[in-house]
C-alpha atoms as a PDB file:
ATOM      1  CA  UNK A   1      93.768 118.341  95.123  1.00  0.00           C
ATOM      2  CA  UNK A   2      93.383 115.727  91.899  1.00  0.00           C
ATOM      3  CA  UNK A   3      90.552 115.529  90.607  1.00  0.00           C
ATOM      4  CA  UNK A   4      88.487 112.009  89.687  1.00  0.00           C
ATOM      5  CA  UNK A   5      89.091 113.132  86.055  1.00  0.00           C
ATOM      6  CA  UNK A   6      92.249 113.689  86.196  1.00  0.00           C
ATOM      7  CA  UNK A   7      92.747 110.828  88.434  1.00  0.00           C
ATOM      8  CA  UNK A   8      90.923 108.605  85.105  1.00  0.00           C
ATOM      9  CA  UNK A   9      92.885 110.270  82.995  1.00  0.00           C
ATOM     10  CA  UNK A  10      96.069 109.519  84.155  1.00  0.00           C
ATOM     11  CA  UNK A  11      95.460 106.045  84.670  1.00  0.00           C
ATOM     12  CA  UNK A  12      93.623 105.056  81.750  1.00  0.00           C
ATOM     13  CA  UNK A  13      96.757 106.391  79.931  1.00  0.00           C
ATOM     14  CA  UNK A  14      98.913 104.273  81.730  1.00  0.00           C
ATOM     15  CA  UNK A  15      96.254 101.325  80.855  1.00  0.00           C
ATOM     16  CA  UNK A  16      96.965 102.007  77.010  1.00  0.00           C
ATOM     17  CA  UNK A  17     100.542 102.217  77.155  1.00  0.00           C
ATOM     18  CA  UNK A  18     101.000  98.751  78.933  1.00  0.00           C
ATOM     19  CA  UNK A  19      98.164  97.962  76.490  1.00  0.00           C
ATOM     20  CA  UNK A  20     100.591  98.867  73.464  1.00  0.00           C
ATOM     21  CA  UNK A  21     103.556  97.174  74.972  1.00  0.00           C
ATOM     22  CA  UNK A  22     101.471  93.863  75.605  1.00  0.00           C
ATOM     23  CA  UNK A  23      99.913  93.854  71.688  1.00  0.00           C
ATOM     24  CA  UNK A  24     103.826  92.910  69.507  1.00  0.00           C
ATOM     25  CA  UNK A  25     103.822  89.812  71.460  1.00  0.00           C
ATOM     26  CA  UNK A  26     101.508  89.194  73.878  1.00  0.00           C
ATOM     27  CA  UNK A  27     103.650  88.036  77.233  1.00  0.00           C
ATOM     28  CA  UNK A  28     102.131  87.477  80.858  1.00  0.00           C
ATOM     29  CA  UNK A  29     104.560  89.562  81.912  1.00  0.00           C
ATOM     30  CA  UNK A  30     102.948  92.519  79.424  1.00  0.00           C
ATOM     31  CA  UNK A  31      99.509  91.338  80.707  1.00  0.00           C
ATOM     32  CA  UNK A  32     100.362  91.349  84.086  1.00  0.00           C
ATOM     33  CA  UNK A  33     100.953  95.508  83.562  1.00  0.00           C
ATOM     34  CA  UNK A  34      97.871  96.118  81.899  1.00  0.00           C
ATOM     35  CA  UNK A  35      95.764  93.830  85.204  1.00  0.00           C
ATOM     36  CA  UNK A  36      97.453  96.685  87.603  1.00  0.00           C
ATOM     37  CA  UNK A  37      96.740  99.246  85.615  1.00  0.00           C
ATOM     38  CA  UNK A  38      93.422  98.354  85.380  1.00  0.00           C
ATOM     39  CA  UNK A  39      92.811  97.705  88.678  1.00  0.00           C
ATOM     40  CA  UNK A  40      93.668 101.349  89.115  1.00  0.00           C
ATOM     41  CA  UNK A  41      91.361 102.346  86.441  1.00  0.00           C
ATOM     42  CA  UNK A  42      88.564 100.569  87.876  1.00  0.00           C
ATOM     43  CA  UNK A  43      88.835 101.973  91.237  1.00  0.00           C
ATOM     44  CA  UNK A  44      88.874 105.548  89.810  1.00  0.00           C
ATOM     45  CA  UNK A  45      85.363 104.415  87.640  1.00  0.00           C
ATOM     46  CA  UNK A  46      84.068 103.382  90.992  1.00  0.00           C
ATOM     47  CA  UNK A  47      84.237 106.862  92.148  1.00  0.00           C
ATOM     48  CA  UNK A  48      83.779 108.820  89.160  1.00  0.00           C
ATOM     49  CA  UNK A  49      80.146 106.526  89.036  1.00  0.00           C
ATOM     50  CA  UNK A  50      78.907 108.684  91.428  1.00  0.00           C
ATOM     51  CA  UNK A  51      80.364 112.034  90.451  1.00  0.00           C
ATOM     52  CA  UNK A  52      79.778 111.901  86.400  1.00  0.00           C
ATOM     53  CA  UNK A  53      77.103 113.209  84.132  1.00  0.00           C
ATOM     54  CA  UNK A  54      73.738 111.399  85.055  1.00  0.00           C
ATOM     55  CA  UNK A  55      74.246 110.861  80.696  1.00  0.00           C
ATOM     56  CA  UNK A  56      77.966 109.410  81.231  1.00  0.00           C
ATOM     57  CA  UNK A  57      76.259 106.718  83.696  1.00  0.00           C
ATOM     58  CA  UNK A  58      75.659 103.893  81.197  1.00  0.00           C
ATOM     59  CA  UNK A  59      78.925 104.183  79.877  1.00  0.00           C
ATOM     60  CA  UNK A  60      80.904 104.472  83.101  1.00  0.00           C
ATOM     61  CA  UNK A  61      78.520 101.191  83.899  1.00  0.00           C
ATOM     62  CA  UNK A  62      79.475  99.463  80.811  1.00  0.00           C
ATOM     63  CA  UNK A  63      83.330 100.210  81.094  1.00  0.00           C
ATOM     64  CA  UNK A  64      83.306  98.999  84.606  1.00  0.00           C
ATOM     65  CA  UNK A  65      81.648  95.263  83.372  1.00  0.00           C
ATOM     66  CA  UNK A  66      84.168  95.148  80.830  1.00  0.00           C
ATOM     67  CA  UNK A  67      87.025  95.381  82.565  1.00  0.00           C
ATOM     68  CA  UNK A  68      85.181  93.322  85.692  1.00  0.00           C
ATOM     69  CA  UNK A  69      84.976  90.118  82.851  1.00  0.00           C
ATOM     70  CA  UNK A  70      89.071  90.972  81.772  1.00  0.00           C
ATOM     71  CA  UNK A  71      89.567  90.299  84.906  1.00  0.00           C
ATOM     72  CA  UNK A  72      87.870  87.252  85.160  1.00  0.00           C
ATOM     73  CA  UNK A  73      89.433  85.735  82.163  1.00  0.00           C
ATOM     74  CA  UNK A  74      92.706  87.487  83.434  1.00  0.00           C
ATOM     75  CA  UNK A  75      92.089  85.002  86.394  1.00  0.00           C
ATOM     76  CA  UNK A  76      90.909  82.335  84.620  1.00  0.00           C
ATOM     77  CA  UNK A  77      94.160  82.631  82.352  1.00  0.00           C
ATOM     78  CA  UNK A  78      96.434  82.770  85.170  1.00  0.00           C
ATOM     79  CA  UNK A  79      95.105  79.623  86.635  1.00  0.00           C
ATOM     80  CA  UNK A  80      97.161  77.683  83.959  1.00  0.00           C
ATOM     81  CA  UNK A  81     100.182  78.835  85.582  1.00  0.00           C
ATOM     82  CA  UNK A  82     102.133  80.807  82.953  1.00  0.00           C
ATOM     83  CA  UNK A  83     105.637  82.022  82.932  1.00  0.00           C
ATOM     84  CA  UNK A  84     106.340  85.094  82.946  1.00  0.00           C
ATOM     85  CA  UNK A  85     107.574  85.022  79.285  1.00  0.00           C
ATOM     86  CA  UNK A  86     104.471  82.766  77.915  1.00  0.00           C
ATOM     87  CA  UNK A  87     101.884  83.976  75.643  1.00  0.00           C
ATOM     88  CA  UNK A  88      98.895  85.344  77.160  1.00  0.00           C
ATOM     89  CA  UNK A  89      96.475  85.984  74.535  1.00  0.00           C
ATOM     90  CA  UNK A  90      92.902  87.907  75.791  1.00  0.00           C
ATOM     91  CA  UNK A  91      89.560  87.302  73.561  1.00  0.00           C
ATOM     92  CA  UNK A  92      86.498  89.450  74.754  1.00  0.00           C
ATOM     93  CA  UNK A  93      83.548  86.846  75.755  1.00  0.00           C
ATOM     94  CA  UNK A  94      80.472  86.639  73.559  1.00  0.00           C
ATOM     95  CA  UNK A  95      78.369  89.235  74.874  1.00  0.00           C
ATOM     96  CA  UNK A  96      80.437  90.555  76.670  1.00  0.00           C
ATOM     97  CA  UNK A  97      80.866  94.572  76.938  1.00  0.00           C
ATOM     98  CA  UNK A  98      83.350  95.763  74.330  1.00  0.00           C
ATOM     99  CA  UNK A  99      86.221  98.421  75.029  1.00  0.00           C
ATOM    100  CA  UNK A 100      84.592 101.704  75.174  1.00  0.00           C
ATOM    101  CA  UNK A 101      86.571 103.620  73.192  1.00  0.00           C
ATOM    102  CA  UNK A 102      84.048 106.317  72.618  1.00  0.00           C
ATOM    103  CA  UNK A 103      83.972 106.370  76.051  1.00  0.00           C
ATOM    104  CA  UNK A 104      87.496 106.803  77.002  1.00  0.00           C
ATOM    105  CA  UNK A 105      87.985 109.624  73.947  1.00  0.00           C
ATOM    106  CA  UNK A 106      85.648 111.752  75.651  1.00  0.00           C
ATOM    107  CA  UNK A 107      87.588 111.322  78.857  1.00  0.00           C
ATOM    108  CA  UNK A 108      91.201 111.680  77.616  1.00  0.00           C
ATOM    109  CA  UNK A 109      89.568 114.668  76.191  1.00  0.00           C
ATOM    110  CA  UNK A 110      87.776 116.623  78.870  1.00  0.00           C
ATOM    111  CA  UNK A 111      89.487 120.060  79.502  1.00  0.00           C
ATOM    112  CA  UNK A 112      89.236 120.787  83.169  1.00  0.00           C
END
């Protein structure tokens, strides 16, 4: 059987290559593969909440908000009805949680 870690690694790997695909030019159609990657993502945090290092807790809380307010403004975005080939440009809300890369690092990193 997978495990959750592998399971996070996996997809946030997926999350960074749409993620580099989407940066050159910044499409909704690019966008639209970094929202289901990160859906997956943030299923797999959901689990791994309750699994992880009571000293990975804040983190795994803080990665979860994040991505909870790209989706809002992933919504919020989509609302003006882009085409698929529009520009769809993301800007992190003030005070909102930033990416954490530290974070993910550790993750991508973690030898099982």
């Amino acid at each position: 059987m997978i495990s959750t870690i592998t399971k996070l690694q996996i997809a946030i790997g997926r999350s960074q290559a749409a993620y580099n695909l989407y940066v050159p030019e910044k499409k909704y159609f690019q966008a639209l593969r970094i929202k289901f990657a990160n859906l997956n993502v943030y299923e797999i945090l959901e689990v791994y909440l309750y699994e992880c290092e009571e000293n990975e807790k804040e983190a795994v809380q803080q990665y979860i908000f994040h991505l909870e307010d790209w989706f809002n403004q992933f919504e919020e975005l989509e609302e003006t009805e882009p085409d698929l080939e529009s520009e769809f440009v993301f800007e992190r809300f003030k005070n909102s949680p930033e990416f954490p890369k530290t974070f993910v690092n550790k993750i991508l990193l973690k030898k099982l």
